[in-house]
PDB file of N, CA and C in Angstrom:
ATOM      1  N   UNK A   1     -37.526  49.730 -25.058  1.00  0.00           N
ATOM      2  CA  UNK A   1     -37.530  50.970 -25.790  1.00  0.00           C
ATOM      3  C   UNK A   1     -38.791  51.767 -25.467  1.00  0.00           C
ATOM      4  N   UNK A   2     -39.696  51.288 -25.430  1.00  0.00           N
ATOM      5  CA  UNK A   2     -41.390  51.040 -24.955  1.00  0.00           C
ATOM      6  C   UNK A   2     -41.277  52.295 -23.608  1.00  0.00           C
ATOM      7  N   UNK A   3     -40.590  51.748 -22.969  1.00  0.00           N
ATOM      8  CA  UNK A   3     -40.511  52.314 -21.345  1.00  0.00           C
ATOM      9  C   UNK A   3     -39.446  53.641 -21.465  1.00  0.00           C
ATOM     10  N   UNK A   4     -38.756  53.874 -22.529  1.00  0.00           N
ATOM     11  CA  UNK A   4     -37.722  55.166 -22.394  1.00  0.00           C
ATOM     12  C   UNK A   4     -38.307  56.006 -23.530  1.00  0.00           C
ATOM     13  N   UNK A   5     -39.259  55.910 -23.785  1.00  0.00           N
ATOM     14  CA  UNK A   5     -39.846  56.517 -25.164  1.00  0.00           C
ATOM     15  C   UNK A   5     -39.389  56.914 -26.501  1.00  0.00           C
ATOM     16  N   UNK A   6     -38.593  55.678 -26.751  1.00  0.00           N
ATOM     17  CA  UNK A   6     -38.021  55.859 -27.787  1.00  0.00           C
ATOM     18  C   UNK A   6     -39.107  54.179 -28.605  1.00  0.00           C
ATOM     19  N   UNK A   7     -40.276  54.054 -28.473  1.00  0.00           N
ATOM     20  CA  UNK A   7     -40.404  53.488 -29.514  1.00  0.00           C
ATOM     21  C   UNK A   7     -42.433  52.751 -28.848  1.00  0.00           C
ATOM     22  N   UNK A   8     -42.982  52.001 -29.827  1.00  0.00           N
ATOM     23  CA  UNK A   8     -43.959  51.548 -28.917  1.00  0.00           C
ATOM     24  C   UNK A   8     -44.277  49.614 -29.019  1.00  0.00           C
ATOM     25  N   UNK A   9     -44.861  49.463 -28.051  1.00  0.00           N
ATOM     26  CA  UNK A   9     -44.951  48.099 -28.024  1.00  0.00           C
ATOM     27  C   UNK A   9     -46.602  47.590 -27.643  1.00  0.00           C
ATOM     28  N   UNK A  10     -46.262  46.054 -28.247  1.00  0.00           N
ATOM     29  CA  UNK A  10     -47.576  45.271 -27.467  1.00  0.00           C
ATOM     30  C   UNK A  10     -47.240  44.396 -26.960  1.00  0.00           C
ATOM     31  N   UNK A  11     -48.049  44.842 -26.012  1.00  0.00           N
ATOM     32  CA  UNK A  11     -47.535  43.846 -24.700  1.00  0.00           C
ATOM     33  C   UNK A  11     -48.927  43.944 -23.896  1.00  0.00           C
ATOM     34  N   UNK A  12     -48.700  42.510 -22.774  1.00  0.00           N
ATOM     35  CA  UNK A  12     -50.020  41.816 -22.272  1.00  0.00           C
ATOM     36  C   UNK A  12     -50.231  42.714 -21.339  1.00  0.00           C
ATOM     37  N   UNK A  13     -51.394  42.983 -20.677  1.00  0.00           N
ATOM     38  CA  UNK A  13     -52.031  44.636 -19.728  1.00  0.00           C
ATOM     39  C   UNK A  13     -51.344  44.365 -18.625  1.00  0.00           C
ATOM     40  N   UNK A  14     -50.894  43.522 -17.761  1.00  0.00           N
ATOM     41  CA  UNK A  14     -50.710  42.555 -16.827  1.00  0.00           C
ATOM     42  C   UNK A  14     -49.180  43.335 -16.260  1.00  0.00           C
ATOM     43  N   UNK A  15     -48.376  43.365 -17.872  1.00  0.00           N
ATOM     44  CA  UNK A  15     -47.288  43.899 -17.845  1.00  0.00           C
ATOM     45  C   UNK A  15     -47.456  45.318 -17.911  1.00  0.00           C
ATOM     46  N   UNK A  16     -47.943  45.997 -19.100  1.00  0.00           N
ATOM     47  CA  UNK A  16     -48.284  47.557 -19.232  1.00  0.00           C
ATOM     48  C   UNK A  16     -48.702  48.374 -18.606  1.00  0.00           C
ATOM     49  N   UNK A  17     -49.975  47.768 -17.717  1.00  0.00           N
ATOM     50  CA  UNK A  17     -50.156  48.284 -17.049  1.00  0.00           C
ATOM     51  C   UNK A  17     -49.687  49.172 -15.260  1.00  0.00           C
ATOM     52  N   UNK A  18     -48.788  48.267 -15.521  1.00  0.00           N
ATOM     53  CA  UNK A  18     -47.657  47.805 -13.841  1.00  0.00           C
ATOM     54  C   UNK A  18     -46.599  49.117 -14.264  1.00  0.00           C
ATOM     55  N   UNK A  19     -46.694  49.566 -15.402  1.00  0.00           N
ATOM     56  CA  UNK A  19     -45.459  50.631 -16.076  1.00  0.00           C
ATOM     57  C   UNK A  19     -46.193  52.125 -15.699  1.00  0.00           C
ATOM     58  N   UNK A  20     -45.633  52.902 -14.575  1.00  0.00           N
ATOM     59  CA  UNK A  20     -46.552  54.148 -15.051  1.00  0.00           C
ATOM     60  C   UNK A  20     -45.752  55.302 -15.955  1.00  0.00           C
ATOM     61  N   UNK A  21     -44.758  54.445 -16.781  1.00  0.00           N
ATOM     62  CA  UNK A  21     -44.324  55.639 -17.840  1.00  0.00           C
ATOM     63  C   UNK A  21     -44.605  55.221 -18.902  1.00  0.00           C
ATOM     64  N   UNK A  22     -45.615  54.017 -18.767  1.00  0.00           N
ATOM     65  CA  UNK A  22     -46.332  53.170 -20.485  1.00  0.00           C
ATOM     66  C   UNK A  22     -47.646  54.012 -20.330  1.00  0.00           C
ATOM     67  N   UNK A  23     -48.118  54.397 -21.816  1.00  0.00           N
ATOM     68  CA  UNK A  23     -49.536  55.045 -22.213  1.00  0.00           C
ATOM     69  C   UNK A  23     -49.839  53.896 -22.828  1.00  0.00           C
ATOM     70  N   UNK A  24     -51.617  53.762 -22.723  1.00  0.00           N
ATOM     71  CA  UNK A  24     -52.049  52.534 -23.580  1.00  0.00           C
ATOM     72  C   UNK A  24     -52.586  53.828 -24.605  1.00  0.00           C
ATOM     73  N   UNK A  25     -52.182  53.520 -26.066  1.00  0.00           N
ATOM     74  CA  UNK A  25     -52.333  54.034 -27.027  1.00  0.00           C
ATOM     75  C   UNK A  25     -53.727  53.602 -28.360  1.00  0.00           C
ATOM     76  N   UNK A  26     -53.650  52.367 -27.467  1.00  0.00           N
ATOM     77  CA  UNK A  26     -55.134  51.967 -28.516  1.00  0.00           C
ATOM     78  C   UNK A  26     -56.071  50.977 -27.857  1.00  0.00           C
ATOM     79  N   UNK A  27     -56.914  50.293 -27.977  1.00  0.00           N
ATOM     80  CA  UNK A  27     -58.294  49.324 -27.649  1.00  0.00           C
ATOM     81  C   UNK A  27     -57.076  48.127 -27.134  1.00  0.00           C
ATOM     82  N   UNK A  28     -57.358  47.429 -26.260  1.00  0.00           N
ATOM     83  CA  UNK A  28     -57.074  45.501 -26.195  1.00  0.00           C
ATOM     84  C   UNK A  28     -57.130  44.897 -27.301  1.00  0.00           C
ATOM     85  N   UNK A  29     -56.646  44.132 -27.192  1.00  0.00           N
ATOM     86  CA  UNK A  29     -56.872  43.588 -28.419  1.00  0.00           C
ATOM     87  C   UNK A  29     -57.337  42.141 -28.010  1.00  0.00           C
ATOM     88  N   UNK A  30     -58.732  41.722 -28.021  1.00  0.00           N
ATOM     89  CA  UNK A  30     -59.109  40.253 -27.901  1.00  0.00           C
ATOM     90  C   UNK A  30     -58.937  39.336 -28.128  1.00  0.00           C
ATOM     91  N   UNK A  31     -58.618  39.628 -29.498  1.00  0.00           N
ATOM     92  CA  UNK A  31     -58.129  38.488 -29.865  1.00  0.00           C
ATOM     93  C   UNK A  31     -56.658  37.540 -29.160  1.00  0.00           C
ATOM     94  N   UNK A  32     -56.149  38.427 -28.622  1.00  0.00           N
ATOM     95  CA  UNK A  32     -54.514  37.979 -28.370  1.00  0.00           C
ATOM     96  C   UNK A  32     -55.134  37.477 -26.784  1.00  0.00           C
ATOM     97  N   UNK A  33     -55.724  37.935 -26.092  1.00  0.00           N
ATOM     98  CA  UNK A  33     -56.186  37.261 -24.702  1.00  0.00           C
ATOM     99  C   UNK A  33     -56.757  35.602 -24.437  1.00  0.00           C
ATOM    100  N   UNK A  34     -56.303  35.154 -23.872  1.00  0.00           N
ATOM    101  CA  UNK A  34     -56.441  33.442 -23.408  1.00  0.00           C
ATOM    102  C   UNK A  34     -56.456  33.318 -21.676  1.00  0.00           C
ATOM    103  N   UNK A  35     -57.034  32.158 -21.762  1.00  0.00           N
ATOM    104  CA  UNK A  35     -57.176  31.494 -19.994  1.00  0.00           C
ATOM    105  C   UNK A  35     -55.583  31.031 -19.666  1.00  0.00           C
ATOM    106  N   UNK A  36     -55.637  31.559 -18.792  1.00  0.00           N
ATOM    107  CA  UNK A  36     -54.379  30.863 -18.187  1.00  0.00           C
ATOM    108  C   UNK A  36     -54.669  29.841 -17.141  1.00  0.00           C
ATOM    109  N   UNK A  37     -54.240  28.488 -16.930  1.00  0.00           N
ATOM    110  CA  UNK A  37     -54.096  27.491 -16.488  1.00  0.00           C
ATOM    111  C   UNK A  37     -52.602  27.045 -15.098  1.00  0.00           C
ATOM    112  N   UNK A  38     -53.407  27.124 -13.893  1.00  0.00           N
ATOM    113  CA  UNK A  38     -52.199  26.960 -13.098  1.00  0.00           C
ATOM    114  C   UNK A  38     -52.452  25.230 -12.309  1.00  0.00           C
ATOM    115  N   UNK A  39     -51.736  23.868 -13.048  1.00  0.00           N
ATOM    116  CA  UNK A  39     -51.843  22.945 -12.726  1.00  0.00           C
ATOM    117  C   UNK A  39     -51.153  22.071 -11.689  1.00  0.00           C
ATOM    118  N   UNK A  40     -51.037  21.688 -10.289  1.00  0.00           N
ATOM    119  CA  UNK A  40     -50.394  21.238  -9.911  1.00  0.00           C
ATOM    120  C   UNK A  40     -51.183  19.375  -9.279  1.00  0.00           C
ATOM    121  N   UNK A  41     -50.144  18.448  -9.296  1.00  0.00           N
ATOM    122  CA  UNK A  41     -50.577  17.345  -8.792  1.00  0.00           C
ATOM    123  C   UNK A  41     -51.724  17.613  -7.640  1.00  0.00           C
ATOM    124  N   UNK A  42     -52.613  16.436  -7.659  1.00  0.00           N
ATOM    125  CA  UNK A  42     -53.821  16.864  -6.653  1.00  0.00           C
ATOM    126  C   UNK A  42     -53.219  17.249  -5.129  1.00  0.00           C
ATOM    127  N   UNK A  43     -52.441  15.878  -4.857  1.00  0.00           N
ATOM    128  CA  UNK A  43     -51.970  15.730  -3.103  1.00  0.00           C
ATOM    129  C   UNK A  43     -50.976  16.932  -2.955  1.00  0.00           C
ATOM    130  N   UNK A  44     -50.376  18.058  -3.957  1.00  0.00           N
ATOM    131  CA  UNK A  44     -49.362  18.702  -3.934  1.00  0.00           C
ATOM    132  C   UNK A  44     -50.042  19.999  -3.356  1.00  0.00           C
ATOM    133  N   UNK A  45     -51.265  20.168  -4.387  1.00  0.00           N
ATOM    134  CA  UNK A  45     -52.397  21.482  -3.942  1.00  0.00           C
ATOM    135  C   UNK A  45     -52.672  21.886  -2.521  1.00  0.00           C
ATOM    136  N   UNK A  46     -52.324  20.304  -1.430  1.00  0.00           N
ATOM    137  CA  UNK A  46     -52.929  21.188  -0.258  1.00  0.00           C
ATOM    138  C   UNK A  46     -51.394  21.233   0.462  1.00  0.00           C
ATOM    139  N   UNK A  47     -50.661  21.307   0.141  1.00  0.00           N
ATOM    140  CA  UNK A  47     -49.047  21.559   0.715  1.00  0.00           C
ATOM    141  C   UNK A  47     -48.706  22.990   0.833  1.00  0.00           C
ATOM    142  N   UNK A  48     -48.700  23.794   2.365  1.00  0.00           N
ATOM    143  CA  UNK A  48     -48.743  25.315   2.344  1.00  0.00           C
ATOM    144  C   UNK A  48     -47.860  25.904   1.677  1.00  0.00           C
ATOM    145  N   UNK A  49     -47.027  25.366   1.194  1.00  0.00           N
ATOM    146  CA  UNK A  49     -45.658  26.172   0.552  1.00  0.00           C
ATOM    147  C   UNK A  49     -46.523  25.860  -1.128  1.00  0.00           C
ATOM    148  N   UNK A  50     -47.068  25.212  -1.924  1.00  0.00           N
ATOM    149  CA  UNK A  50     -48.111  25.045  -2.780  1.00  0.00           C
ATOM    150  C   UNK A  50     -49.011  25.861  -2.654  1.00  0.00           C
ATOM    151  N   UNK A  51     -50.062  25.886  -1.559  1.00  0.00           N
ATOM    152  CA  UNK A  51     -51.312  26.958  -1.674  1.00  0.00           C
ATOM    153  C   UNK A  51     -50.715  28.006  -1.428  1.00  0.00           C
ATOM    154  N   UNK A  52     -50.103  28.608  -0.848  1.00  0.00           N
ATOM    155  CA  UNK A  52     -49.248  30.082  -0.389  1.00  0.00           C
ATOM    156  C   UNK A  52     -48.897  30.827  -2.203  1.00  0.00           C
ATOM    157  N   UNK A  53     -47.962  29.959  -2.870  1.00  0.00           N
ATOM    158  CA  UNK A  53     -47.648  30.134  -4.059  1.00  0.00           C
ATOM    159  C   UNK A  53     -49.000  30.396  -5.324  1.00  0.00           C
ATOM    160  N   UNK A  54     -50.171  29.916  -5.124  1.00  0.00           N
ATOM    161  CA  UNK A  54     -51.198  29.492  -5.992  1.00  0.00           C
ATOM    162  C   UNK A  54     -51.775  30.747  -5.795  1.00  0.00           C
ATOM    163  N   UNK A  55     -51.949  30.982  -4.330  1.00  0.00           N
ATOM    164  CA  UNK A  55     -52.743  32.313  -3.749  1.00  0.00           C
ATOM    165  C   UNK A  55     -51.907  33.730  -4.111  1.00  0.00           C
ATOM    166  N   UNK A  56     -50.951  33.538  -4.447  1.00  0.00           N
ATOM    167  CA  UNK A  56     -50.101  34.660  -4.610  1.00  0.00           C
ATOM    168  C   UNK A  56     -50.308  34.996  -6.424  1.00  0.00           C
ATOM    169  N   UNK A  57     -50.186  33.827  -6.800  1.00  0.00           N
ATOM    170  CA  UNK A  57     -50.007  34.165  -8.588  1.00  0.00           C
ATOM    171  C   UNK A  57     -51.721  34.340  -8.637  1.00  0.00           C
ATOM    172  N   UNK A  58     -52.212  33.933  -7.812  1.00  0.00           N
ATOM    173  CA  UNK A  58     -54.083  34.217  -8.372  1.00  0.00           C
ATOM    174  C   UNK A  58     -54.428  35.741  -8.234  1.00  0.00           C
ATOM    175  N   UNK A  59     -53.417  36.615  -6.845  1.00  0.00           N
ATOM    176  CA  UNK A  59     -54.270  37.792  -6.304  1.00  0.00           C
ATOM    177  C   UNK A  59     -53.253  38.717  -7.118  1.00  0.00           C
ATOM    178  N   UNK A  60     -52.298  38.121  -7.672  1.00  0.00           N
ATOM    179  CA  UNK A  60     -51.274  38.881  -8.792  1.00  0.00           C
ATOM    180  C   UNK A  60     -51.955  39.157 -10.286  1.00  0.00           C
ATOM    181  N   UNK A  61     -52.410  38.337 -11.129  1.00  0.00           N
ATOM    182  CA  UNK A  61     -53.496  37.820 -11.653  1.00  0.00           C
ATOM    183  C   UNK A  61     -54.407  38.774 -11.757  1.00  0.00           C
ATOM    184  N   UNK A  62     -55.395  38.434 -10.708  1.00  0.00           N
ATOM    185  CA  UNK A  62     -56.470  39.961 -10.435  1.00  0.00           C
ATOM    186  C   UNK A  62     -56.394  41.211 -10.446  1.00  0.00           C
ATOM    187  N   UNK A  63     -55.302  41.655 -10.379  1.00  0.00           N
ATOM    188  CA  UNK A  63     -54.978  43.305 -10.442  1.00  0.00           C
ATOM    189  C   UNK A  63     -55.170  43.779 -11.406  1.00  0.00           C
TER     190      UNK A  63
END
């Protein structure tokens, strides 16, 4: 509803921001922000189809 302007929402920046017909209408809110955790088995981490995937959600992440 958020996105056709018929209404408003909260939602994580990650998402809102990626919208260029969303206005941010007020401050972050801190409180609602947390670490996100991306865990995979140790011997799995160096498997390129593994790091390819890790490197992708990290530089996704950063934006």
């Amino acid at each position: 509803m958020a996105v056709e302007s018929k209404g408003i929402a909260l939602l994580p920046t990650f998402i809102g921001d990626t919208q260029p017909s969303l206005q941010r209408i007020g401050n972050i809110v801190e409180e609602l922000g947390h670490d996100q955790w991306l865990v995979t088995h140790h011997e799995d981490r160096y498997l390129p189809e593994v790091r390819k995937l890790i490197q992708r959600i990290g530089s996704t992440l950063d934006q």
